[in-house]
C-alpha atoms as a PDB file:
ATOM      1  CA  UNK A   1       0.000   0.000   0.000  1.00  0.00           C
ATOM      2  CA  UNK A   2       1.034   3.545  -1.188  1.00  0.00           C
ATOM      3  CA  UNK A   3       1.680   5.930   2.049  1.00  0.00           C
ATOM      4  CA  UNK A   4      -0.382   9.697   1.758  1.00  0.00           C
ATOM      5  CA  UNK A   5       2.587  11.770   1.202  1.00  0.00           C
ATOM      6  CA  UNK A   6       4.164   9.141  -1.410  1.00  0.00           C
ATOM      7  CA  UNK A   7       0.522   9.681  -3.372  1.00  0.00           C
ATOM      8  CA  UNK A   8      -0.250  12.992  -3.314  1.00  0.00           C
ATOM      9  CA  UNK A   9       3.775  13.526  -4.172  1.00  0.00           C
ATOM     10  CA  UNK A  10       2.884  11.376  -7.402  1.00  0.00           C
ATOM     11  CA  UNK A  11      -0.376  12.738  -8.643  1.00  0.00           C
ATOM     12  CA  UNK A  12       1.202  16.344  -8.005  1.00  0.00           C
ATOM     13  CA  UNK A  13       4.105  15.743 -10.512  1.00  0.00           C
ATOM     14  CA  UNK A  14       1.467  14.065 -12.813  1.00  0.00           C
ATOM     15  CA  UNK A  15      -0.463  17.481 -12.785  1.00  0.00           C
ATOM     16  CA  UNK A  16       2.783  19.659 -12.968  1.00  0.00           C
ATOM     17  CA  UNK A  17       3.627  17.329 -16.083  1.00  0.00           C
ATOM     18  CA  UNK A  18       0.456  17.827 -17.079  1.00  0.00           C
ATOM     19  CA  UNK A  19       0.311  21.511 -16.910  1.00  0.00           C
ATOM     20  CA  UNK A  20       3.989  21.876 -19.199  1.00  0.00           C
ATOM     21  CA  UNK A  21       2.284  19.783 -21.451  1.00  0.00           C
ATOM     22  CA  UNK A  22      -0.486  22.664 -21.842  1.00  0.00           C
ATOM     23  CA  UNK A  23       2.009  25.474 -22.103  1.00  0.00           C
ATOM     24  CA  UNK A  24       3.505  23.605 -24.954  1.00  0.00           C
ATOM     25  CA  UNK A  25       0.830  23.504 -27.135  1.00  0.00           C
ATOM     26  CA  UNK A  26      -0.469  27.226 -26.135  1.00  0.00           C
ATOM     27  CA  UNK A  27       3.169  28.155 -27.221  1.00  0.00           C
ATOM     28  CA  UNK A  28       2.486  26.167 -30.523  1.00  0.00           C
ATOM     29  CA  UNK A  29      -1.217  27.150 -31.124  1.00  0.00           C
ATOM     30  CA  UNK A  30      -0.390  31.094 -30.632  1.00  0.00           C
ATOM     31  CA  UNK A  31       2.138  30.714 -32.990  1.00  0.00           C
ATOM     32  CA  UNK A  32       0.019  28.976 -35.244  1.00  0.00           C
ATOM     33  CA  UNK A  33      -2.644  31.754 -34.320  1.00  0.00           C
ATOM     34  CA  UNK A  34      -0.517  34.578 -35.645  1.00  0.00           C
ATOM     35  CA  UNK A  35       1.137  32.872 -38.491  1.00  0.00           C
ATOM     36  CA  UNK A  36      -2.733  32.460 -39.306  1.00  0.00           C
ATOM     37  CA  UNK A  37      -3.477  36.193 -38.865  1.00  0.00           C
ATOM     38  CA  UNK A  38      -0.794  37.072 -40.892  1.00  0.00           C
ATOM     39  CA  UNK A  39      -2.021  34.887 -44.197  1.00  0.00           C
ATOM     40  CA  UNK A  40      -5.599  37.066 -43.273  1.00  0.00           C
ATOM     41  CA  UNK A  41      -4.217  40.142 -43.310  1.00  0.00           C
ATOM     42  CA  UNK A  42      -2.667  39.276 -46.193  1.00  0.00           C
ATOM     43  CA  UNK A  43      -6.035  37.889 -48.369  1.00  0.00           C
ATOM     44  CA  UNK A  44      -7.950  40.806 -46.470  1.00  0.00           C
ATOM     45  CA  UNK A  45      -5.360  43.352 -48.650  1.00  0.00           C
ATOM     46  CA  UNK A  46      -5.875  41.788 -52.159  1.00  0.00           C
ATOM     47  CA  UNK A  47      -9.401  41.349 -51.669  1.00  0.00           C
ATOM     48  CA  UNK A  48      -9.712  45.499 -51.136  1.00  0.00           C
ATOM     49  CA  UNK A  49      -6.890  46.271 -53.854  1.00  0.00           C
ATOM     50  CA  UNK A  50      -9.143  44.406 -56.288  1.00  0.00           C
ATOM     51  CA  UNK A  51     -11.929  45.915 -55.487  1.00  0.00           C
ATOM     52  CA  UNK A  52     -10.025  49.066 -55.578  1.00  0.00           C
ATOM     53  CA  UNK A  53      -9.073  48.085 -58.848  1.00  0.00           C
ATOM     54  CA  UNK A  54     -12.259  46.488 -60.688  1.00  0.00           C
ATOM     55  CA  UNK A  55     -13.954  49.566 -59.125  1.00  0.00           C
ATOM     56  CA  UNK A  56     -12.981  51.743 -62.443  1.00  0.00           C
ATOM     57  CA  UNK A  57     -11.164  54.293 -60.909  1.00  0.00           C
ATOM     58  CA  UNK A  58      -8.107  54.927 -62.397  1.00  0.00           C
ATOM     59  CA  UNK A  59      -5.190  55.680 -59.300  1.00  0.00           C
ATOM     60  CA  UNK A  60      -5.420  53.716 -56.225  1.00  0.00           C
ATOM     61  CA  UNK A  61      -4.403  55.727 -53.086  1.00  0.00           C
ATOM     62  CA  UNK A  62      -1.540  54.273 -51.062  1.00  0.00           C
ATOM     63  CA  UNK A  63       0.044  55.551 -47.658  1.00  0.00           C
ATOM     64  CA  UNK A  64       2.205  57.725 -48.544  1.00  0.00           C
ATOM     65  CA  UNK A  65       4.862  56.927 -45.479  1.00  0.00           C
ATOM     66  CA  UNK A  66       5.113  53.612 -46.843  1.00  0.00           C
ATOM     67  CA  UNK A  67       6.030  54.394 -50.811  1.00  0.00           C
ATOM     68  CA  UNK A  68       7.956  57.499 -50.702  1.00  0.00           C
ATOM     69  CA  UNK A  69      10.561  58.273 -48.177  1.00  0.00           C
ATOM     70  CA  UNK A  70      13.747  60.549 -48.320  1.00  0.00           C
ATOM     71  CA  UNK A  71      17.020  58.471 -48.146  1.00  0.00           C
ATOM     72  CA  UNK A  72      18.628  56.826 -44.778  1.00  0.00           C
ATOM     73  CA  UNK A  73      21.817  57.305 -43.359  1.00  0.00           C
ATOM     74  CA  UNK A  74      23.536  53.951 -42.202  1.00  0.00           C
ATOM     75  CA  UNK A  75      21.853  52.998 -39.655  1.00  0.00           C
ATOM     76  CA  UNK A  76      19.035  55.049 -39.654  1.00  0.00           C
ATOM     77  CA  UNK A  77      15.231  53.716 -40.589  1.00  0.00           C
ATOM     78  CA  UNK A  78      13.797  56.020 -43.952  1.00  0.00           C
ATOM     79  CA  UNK A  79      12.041  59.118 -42.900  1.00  0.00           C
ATOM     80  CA  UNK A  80       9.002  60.291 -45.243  1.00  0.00           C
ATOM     81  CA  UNK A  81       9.722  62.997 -47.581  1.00  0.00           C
ATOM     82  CA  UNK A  82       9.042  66.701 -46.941  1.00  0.00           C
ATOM     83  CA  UNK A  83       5.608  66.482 -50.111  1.00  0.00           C
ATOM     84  CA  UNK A  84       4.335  63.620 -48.484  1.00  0.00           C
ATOM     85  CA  UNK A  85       4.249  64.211 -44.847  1.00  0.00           C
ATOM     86  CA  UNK A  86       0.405  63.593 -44.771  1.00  0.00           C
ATOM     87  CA  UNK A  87      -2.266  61.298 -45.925  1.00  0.00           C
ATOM     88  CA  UNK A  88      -3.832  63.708 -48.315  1.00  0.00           C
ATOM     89  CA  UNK A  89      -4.757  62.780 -51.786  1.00  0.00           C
ATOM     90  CA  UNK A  90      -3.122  66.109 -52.355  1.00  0.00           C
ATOM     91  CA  UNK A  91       0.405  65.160 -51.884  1.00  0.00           C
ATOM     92  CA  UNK A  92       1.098  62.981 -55.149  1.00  0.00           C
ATOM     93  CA  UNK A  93       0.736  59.876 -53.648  1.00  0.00           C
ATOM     94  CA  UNK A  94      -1.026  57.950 -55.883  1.00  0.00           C
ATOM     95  CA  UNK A  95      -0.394  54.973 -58.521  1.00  0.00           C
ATOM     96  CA  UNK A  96      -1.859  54.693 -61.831  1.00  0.00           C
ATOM     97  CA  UNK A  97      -3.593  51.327 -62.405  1.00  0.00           C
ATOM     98  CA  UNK A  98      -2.463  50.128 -65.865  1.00  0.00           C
ATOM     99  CA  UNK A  99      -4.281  50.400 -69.126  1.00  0.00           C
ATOM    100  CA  UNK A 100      -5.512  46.662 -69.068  1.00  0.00           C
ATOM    101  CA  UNK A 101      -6.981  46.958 -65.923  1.00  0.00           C
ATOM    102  CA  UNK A 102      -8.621  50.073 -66.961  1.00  0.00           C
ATOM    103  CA  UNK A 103     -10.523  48.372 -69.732  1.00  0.00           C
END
């Protein structure tokens, strides 16, 4: 026969094991989460540039901090030039869809 302490010494390390083996896969399945989100994000985008681009307009707006920026020293990350500091359609920042999509 199995003393007290000897048993609840052995169904504690069960649980402990038990309870890595549940970090584990969290670890894995948020991983697996984001690599997820990431492929959704990514469908999410073509789905509106298509529509952007089946929608007959001919220019499809981008953010401009992302397409035009001014040079960067080594070691410095590429600042956004001094015309396209802002958002606005005004500031040039705009691509122009090609002629076979515009057909």
């Amino acid at each position: 026969m199995v003393s007290w302490p000897e048993e609840l010494n052995r169904r504690e390390a069960a649980v402990r094991q038990e309870i890595d083996e549940l970090r584990d896969q969290i670890e894995e399945l948020t991983g697996h989460l984001a690599d997820r989100e990431v492929v959704l994000s990514r469908l999410e985008i073509a789905r509106e540039t298509r529509t952007e681009i089946l929608s007959g307009d001919e220019t499809v707006m981008v953010a401009p901090e992302r397409f035009r920026t001014q040079p960067a020293r080594s070691g410095q990350t590429p600042t956004p030039s001094a015309d396209c500091a802002s958002a606005s359609p005004a500031c040039g920042c705009a691509i122009r869809a090609p002629a076979a999509w515009r057909t």
